[in-house]
N, C-alpha and C. Protein backbone atom coordinates (compact mmCIF):
# COMPACT_ATOMS: atom_id res chain seq x y z
N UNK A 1 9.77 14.74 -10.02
CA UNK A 1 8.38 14.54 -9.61
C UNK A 1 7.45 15.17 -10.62
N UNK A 2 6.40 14.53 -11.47
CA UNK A 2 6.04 15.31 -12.33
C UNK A 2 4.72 16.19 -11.54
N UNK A 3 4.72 17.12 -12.30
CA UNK A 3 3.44 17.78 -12.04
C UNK A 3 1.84 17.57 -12.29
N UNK A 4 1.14 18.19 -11.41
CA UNK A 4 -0.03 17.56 -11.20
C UNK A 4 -0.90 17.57 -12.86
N UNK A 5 -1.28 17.04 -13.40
CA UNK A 5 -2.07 17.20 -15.11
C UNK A 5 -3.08 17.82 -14.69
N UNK A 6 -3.29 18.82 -15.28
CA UNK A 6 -4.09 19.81 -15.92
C UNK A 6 -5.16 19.10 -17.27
N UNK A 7 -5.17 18.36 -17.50
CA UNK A 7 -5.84 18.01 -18.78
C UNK A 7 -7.08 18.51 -18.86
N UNK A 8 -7.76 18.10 -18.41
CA UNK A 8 -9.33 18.24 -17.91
C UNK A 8 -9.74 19.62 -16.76
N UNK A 9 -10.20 20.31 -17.07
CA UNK A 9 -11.21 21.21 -15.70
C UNK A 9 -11.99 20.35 -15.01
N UNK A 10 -12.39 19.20 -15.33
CA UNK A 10 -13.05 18.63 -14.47
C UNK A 10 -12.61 17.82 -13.23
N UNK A 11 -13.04 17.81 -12.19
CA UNK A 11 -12.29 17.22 -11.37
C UNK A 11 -12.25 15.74 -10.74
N UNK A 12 -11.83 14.97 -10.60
CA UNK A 12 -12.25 13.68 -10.50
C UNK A 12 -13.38 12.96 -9.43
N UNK A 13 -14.18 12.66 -9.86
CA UNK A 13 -15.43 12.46 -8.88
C UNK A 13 -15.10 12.26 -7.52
N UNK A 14 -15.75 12.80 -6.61
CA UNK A 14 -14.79 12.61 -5.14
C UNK A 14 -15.94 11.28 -4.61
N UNK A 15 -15.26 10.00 -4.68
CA UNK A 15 -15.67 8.98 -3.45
C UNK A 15 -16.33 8.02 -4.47
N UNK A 16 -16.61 8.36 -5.79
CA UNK A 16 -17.19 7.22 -7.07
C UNK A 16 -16.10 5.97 -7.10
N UNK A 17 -16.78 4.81 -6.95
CA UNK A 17 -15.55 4.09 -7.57
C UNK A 17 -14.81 3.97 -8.80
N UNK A 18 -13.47 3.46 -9.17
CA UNK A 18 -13.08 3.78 -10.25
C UNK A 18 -13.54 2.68 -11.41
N UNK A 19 -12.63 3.07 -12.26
CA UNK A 19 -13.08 2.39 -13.59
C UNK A 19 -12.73 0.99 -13.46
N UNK A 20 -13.34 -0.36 -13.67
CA UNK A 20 -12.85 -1.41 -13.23
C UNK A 20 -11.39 -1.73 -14.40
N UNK A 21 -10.41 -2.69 -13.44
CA UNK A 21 -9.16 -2.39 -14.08
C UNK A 21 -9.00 -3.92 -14.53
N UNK A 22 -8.74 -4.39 -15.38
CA UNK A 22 -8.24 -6.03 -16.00
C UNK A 22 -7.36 -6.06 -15.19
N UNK A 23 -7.84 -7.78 -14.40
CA UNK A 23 -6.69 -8.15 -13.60
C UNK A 23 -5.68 -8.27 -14.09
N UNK A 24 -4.36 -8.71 -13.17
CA UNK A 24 -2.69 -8.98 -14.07
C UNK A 24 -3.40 -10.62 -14.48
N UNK A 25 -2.19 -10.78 -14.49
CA UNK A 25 -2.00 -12.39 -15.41
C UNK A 25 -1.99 -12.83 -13.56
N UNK A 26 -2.60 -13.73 -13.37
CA UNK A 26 -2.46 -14.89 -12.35
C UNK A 26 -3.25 -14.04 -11.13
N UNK A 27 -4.13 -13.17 -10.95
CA UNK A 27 -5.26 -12.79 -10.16
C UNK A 27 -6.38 -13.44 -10.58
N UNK A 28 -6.59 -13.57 -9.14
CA UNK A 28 -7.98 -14.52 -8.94
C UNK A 28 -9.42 -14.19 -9.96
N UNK A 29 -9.95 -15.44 -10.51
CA UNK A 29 -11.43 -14.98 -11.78
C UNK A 29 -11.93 -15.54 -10.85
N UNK A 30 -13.30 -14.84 -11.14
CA UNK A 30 -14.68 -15.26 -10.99
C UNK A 30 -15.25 -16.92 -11.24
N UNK A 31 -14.04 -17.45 -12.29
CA UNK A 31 -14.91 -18.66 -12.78
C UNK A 31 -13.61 -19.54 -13.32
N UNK A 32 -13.56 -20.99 -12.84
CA UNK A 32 -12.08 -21.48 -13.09
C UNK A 32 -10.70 -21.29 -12.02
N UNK A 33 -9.90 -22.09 -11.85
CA UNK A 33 -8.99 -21.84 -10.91
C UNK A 33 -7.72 -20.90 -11.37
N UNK A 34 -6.98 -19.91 -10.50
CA UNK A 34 -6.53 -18.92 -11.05
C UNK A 34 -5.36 -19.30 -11.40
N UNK A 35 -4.13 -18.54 -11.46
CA UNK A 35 -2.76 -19.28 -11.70
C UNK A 35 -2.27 -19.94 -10.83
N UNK A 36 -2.39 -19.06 -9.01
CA UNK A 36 -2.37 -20.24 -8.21
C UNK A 36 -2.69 -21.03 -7.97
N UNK A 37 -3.54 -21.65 -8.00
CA UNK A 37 -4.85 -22.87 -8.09
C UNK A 37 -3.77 -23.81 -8.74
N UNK A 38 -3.44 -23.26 -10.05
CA UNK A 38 -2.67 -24.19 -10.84
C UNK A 38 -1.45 -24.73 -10.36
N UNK A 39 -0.62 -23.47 -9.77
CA UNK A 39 0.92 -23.67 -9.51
C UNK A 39 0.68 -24.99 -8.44
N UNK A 40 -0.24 -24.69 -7.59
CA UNK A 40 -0.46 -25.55 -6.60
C UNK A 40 -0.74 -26.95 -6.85
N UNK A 41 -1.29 -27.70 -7.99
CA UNK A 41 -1.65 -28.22 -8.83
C UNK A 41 -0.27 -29.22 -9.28
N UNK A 42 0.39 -28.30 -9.80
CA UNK A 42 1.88 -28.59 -10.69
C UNK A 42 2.59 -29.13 -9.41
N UNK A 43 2.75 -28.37 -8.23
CA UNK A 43 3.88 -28.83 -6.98
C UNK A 43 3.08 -30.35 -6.39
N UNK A 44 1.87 -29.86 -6.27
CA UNK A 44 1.29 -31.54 -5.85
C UNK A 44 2.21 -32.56 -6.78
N UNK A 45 1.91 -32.49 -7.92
CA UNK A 45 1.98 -33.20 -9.18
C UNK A 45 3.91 -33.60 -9.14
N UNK A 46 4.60 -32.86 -9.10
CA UNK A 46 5.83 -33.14 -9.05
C UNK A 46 6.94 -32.83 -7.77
N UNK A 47 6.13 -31.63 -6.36
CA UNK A 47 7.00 -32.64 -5.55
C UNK A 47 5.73 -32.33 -4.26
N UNK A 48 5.65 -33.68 -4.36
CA UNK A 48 4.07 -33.91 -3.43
C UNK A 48 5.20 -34.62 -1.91
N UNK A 49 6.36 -34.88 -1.92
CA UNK A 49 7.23 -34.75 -0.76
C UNK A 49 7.07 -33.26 -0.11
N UNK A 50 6.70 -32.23 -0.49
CA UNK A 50 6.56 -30.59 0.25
C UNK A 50 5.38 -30.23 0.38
N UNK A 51 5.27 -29.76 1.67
CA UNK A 51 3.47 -29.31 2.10
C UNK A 51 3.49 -27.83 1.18
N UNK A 52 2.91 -27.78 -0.10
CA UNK A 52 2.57 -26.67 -0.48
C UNK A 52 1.44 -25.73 -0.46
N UNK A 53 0.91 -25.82 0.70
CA UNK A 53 -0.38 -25.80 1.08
C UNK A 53 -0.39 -24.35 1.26
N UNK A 54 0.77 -23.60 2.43
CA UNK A 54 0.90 -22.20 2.49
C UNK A 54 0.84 -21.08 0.91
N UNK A 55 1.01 -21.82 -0.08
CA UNK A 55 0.77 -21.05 -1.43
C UNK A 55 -0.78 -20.76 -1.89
N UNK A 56 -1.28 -21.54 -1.26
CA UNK A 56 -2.82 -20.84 -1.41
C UNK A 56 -3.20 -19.54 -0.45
N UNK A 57 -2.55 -19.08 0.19
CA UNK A 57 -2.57 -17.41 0.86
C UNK A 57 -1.50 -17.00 0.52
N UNK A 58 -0.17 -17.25 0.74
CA UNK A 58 1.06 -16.42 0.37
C UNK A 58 1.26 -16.32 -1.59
N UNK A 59 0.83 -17.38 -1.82
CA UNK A 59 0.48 -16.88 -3.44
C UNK A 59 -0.36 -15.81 -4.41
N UNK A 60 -1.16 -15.96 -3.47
CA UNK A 60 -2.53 -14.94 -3.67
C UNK A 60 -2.08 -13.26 -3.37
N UNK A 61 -1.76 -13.87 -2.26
CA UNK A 61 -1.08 -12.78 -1.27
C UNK A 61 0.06 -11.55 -2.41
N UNK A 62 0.99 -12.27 -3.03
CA UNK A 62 1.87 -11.96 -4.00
C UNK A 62 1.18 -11.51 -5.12
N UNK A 63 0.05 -12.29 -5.30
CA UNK A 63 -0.30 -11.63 -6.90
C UNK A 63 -0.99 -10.54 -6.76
N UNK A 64 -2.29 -10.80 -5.62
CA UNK A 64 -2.87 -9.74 -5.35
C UNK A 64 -2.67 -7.87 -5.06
N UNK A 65 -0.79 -8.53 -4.25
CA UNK A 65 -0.47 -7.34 -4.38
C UNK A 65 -0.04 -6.22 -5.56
N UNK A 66 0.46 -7.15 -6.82
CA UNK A 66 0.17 -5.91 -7.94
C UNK A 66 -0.99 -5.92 -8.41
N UNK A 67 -2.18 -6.06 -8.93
CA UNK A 67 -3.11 -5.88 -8.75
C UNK A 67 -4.03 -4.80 -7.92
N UNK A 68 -3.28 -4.61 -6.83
CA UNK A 68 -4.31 -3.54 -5.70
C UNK A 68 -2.99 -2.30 -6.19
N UNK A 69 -1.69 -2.56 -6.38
CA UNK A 69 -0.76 -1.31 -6.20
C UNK A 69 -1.14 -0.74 -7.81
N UNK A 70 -1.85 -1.13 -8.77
CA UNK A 70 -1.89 -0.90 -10.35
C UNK A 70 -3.22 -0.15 -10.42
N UNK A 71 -4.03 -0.90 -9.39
CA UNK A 71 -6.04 0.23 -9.48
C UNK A 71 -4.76 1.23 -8.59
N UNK A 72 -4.66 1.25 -7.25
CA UNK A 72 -4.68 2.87 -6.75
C UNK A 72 -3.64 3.84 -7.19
N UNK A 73 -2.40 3.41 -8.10
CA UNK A 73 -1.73 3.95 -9.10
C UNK A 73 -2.35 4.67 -10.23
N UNK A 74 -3.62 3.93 -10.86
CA UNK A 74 -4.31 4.53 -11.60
C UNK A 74 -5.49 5.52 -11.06
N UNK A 75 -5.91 5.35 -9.56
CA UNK A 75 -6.42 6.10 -9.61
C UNK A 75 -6.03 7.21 -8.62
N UNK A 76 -4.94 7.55 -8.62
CA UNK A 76 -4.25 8.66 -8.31
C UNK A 76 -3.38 9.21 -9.49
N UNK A 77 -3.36 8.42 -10.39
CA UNK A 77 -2.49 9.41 -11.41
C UNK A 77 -3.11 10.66 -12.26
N UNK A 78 -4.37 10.93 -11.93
CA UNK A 78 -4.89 12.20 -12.09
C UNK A 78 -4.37 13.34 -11.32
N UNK A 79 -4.02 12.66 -10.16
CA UNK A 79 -3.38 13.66 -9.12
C UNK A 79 -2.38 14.22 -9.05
N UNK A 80 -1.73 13.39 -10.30
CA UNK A 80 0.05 13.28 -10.77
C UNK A 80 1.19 12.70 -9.46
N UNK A 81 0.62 11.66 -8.78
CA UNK A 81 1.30 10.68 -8.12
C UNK A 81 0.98 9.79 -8.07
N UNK A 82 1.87 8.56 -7.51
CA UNK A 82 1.40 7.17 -7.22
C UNK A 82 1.27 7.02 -5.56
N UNK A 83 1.10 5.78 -5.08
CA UNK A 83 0.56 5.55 -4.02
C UNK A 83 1.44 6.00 -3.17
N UNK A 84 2.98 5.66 -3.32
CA UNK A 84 4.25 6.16 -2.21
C UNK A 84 4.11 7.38 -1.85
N UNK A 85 3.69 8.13 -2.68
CA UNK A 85 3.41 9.87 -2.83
C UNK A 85 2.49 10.27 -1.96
N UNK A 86 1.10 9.63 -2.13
CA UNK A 86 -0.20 9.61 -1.63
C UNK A 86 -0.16 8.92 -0.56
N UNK A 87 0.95 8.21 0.09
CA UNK A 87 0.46 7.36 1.41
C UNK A 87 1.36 8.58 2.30
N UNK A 88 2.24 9.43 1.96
CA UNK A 88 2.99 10.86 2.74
C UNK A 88 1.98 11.03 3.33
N UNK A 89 1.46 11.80 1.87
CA UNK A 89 0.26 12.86 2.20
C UNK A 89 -0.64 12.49 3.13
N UNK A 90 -1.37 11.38 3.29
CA UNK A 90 -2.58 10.78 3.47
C UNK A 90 -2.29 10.61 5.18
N UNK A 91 -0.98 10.18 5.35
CA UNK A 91 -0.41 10.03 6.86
C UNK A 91 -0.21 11.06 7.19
N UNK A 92 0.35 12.24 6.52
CA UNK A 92 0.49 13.59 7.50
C UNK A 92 -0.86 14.14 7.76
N UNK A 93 -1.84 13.85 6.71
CA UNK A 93 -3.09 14.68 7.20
C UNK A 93 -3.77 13.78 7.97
N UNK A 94 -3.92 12.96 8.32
CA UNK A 94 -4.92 12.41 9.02
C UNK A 94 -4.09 12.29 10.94
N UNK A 95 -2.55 12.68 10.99
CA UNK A 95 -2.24 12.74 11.66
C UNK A 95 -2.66 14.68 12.83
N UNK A 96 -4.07 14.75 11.90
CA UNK A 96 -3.47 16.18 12.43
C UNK A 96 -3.45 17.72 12.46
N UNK A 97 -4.02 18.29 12.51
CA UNK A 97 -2.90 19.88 12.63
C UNK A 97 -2.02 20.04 13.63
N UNK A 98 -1.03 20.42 13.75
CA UNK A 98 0.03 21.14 12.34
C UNK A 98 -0.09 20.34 11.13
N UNK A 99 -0.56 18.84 11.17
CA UNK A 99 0.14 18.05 9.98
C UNK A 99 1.73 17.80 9.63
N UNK A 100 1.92 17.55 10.90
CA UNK A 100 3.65 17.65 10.99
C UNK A 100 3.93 15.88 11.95
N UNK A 101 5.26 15.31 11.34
CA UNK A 101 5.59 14.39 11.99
C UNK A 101 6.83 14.09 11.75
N UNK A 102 7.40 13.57 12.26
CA UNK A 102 8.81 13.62 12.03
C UNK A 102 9.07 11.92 11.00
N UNK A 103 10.67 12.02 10.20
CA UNK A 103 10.56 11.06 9.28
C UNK A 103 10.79 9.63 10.09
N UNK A 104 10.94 9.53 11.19
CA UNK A 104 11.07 8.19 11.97
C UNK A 104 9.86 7.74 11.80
N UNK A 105 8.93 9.05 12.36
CA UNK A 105 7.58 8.19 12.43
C UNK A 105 7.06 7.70 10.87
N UNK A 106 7.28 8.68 10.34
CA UNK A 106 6.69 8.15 8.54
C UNK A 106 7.05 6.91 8.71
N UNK A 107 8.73 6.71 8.56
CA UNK A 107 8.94 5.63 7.95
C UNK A 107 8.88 4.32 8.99
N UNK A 108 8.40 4.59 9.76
CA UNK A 108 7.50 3.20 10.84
C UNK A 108 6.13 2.83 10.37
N UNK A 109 5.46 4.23 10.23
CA UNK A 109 4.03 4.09 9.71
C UNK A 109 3.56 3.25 8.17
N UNK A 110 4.82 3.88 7.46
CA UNK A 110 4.66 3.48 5.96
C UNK A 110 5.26 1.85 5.75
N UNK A 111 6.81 2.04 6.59
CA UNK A 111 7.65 0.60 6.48
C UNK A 111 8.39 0.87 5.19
N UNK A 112 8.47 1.97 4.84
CA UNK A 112 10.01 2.62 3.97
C UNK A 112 11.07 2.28 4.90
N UNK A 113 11.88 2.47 3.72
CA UNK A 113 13.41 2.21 4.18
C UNK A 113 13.58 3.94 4.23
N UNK A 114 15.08 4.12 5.17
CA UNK A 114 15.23 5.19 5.31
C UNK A 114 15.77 6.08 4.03
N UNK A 115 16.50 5.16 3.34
CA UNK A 115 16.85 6.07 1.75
C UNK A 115 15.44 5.95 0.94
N UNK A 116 14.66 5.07 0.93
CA UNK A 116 13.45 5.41 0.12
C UNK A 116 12.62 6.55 0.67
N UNK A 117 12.48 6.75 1.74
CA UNK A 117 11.51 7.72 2.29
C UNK A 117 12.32 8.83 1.96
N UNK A 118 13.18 8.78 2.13
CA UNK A 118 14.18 10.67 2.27
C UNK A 118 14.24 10.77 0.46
N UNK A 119 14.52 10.10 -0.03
CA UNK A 119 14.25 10.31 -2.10
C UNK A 119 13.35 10.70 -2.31
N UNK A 120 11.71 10.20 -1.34
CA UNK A 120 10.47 10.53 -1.72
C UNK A 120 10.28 11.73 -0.97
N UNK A 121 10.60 12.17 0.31
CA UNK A 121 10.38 13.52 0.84
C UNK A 121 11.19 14.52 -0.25
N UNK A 122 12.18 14.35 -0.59
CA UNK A 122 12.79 15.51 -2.07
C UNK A 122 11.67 15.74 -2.67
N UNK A 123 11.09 14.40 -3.18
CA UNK A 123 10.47 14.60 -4.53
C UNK A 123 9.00 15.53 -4.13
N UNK A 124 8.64 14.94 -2.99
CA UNK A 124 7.07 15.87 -2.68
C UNK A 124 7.50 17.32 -2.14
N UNK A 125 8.56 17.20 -1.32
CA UNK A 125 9.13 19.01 -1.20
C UNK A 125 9.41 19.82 -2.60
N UNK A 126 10.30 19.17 -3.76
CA UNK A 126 10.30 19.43 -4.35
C UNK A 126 8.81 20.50 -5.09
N UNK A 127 7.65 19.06 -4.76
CA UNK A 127 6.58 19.65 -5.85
C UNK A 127 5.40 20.68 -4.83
N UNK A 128 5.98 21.00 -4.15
CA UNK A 128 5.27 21.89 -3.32
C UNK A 128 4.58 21.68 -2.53
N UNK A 129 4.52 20.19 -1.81
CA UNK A 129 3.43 19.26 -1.48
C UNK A 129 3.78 19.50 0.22
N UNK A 130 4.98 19.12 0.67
CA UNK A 130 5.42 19.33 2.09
C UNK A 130 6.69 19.75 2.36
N UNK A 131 7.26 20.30 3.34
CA UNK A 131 7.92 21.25 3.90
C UNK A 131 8.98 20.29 4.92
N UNK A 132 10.07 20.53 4.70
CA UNK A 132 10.77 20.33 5.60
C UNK A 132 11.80 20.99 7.09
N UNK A 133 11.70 21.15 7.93
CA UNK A 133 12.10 22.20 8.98
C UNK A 133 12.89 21.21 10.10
N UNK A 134 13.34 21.90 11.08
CA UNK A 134 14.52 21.78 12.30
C UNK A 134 13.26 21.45 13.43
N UNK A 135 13.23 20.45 14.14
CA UNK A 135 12.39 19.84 15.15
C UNK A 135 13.03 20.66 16.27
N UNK A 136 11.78 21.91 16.81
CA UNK A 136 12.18 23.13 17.48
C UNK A 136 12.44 22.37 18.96
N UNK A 137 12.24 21.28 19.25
CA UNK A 137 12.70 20.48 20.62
C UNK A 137 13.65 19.49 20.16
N UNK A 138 14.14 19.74 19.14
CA UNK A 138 15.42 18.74 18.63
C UNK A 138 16.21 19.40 17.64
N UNK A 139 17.36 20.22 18.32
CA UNK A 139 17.87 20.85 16.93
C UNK A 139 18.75 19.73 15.82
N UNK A 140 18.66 18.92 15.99
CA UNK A 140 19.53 18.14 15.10
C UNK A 140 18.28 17.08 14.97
N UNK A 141 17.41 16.91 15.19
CA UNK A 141 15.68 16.50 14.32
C UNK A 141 15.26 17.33 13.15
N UNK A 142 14.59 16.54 12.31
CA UNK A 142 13.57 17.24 11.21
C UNK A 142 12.85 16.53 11.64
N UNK A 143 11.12 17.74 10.89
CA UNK A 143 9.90 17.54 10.81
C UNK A 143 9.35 17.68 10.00
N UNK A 144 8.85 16.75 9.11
CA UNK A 144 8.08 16.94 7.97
C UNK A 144 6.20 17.37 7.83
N UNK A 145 6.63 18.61 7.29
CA UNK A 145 4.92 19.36 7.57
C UNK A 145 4.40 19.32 5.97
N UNK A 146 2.67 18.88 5.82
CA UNK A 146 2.29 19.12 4.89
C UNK A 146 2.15 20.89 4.47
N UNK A 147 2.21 21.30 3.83
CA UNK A 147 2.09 22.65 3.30
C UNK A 147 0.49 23.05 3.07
N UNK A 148 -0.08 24.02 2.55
CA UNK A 148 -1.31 24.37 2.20
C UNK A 148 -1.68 23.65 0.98
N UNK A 149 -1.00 23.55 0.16
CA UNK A 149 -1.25 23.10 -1.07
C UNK A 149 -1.00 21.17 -0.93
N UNK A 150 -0.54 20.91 -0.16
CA UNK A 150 -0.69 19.10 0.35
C UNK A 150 -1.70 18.72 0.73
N UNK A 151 -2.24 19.80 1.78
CA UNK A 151 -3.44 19.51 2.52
C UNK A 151 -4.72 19.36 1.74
N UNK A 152 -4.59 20.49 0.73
CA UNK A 152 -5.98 20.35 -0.53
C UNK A 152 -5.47 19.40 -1.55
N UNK A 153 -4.02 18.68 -1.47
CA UNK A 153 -4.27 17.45 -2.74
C UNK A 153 -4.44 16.28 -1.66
N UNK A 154 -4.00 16.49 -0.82
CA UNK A 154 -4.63 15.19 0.25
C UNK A 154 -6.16 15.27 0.08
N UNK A 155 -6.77 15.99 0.71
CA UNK A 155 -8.19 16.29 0.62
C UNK A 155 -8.87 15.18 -0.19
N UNK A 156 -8.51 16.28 -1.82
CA UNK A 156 -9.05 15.85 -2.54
C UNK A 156 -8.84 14.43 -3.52
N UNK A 157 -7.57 14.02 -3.14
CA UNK A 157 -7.42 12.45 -3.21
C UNK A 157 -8.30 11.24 -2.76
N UNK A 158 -8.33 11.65 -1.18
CA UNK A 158 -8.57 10.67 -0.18
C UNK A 158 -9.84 10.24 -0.62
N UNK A 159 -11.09 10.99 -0.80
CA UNK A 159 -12.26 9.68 -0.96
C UNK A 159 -11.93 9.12 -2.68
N UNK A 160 -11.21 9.27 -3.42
CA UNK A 160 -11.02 8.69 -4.52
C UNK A 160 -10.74 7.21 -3.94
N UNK A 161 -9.20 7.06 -3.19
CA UNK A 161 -8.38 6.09 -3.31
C UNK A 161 -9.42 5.48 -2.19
N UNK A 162 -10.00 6.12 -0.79
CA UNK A 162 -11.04 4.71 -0.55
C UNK A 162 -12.01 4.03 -1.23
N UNK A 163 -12.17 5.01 -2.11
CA UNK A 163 -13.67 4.25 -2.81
C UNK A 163 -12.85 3.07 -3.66
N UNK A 164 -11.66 3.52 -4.01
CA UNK A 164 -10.85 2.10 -4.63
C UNK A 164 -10.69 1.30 -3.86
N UNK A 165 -10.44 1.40 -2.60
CA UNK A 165 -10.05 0.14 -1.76
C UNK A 165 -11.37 -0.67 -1.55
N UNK A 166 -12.61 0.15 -2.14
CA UNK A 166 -14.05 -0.62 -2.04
C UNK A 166 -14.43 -1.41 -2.91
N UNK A 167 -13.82 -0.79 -3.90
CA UNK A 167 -14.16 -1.56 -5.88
C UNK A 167 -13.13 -2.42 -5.40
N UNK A 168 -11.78 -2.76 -4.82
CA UNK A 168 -11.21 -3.75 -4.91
C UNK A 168 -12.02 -5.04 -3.65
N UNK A 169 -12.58 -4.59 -3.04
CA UNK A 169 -13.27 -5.24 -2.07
C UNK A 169 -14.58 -5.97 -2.17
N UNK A 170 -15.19 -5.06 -3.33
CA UNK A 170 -16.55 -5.34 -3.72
C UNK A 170 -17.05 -6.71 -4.12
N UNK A 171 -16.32 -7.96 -4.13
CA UNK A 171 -17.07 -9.56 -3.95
C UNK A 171 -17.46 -9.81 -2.44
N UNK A 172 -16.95 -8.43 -1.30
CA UNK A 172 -17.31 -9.42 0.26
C UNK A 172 -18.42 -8.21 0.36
N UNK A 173 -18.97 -8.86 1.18
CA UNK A 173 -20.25 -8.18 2.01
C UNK A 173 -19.68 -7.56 3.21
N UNK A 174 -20.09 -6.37 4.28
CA UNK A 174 -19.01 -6.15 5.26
C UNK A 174 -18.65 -6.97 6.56
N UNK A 175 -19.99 -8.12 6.36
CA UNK A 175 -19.33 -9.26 7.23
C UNK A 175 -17.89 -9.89 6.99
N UNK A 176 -17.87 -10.25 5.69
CA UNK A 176 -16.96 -11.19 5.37
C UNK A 176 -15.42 -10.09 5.35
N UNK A 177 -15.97 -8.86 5.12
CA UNK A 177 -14.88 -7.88 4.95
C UNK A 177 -14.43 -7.70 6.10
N UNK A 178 -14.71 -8.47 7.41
CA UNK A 178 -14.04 -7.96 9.04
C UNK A 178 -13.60 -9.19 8.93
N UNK A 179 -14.17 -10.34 8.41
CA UNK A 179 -13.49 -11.61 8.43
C UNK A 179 -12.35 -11.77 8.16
N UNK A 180 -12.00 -11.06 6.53
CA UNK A 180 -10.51 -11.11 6.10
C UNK A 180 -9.61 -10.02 6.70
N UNK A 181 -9.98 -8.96 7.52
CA UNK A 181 -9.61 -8.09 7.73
C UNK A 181 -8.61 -8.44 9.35
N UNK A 182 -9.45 -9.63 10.10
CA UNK A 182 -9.39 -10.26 11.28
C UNK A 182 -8.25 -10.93 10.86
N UNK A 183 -8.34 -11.84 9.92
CA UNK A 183 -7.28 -13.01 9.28
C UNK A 183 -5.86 -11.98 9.14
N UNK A 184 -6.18 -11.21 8.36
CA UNK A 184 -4.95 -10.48 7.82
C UNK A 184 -4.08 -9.64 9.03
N UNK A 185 -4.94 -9.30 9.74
CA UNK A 185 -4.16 -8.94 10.87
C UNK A 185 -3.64 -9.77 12.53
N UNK A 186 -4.09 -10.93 12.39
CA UNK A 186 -3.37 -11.94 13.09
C UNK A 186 -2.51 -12.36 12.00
N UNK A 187 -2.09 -12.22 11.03
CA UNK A 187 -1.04 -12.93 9.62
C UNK A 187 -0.33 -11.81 10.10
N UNK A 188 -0.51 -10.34 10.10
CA UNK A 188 0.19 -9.24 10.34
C UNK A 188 1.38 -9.01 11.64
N UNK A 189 0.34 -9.40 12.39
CA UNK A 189 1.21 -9.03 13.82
C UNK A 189 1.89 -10.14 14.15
N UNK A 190 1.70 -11.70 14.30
CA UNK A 190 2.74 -12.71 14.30
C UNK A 190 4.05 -12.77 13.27
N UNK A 191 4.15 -11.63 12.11
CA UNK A 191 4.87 -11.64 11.48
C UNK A 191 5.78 -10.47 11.10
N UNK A 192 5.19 -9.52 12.56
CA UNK A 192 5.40 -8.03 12.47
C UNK A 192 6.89 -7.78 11.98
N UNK A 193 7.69 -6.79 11.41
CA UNK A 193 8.94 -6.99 11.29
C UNK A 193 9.61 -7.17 12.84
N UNK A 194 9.38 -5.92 13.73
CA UNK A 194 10.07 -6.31 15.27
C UNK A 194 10.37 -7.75 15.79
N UNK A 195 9.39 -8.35 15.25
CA UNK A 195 9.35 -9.74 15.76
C UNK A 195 9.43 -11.02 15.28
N UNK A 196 8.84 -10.70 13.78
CA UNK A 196 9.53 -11.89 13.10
C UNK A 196 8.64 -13.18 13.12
N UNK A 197 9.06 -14.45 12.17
CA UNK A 197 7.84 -15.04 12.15
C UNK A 197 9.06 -16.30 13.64
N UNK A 198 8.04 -16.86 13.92
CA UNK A 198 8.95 -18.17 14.81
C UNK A 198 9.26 -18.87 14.00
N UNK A 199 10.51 -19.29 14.75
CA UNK A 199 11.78 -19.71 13.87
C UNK A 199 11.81 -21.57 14.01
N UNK A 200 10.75 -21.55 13.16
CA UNK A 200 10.58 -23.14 12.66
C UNK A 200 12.01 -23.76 11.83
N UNK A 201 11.66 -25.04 11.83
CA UNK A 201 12.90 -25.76 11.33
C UNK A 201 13.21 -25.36 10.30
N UNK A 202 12.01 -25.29 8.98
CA UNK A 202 11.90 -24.59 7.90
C UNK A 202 12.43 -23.01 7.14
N UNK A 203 12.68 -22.07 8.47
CA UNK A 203 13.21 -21.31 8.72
C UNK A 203 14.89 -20.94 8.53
N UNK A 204 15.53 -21.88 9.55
CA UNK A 204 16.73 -22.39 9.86
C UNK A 204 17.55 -22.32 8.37
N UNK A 205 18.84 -21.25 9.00
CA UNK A 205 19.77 -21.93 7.53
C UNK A 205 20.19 -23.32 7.24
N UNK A 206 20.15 -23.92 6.16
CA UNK A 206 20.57 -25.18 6.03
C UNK A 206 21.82 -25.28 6.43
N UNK A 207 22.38 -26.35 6.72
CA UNK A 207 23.67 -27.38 6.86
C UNK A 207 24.36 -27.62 5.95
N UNK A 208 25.61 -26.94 5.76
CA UNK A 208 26.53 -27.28 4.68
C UNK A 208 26.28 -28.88 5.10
């Protein structure tokens, strides 16, 4: 886990948005159709037998996501972590004093796998960030507690990485921002993992 950089005495503006970041290759421009636009384009064009219609959200959907994981990577790497690091932190503190929760709940909250979350609790125990202990109503439970020194890099993270989630937001107005926010979470919960999407034909393993 590397340690937090020292470079600068200065500290990173708390709640400014960040520096704007060049999209990847195939995120949506301002002007012209993006890569999806195109792909969508190409499947019409050669197999217009398949409704490729779902690739105009699940495409987007895909690109967009490196794109949003590359701004709040960058703008936590002053902090000397990336987002996996910063979404611990960010969930134990807002859960709280003690700031304690156990790793079931993390890894429900986050949607880690159980070997990814327990690699990443090393690495932040490791760096002095949170604490691990015996769940005093479960002796064969752990509880993962932020420490003193988690709580002030949580702190001082947190209005960084929202003001990023604002610069990445910043083409909607906050109407339109409950709009997609509405969309994304009926896309969310019909597709929750517990439950799964319905099991259309499309779905179905094929037929030897």
């Amino acid at each position: 886990m590397p340690h937090r950089k020292e470079a600068s005495n200065r500290r990173p503006p708390q709640g400014d948005a960040p520096e704007p970041v060049a999209p990847a290759d195939g995120a949506p421009t301002a002007c012209g159709a993006d890569l999806v636009e195109r792909g969508i384009q190409q499947w019409k064009c050669e197999r217009s037998d398949i409704d490729s219609s779902g690739k105009a959200v699940v495409g987007r959907l895909l690109r967009l996501e490196e794109v949003v994981l590359r701004t709040l990577n960058q703008v936590l790497e002053p902090f000397g972590m990336k987002y996996q690091e910063y979404a611990v932190l960010a969930t134990l503190r807002v859960a709280g004093a003690p700031y304690r929760l156990s790793p079931s709940r993390l890894q429900s909250t986050l949607l880690f796998t159980s070997g990814g979350l327990s690699n990443l609790l090393k690495r932040l125990e490791k760096g002095g960030w949170i604490k691990r202990s015996i769940d005093p109503n479960d002796g064969r439970g752990v509880l993962v507690k932020l420490t003193a020194k988690g709580v002030r890099l949580a702190d001082e993270a947190m209005p960084r990485h929202a003001a990023a989630e604002l610069h990445l937001l910043r083409m909607f107005d906050a109407s339109q921002r409950d709009v997609l926010a509405g969309l994304l979470s009926q896309m969310m919960t019909a597709n929750a993992p517990e439950t799964g999407p319905e099991p259309g034909d499309a779905l179905r393993k094929p037929r030897d």
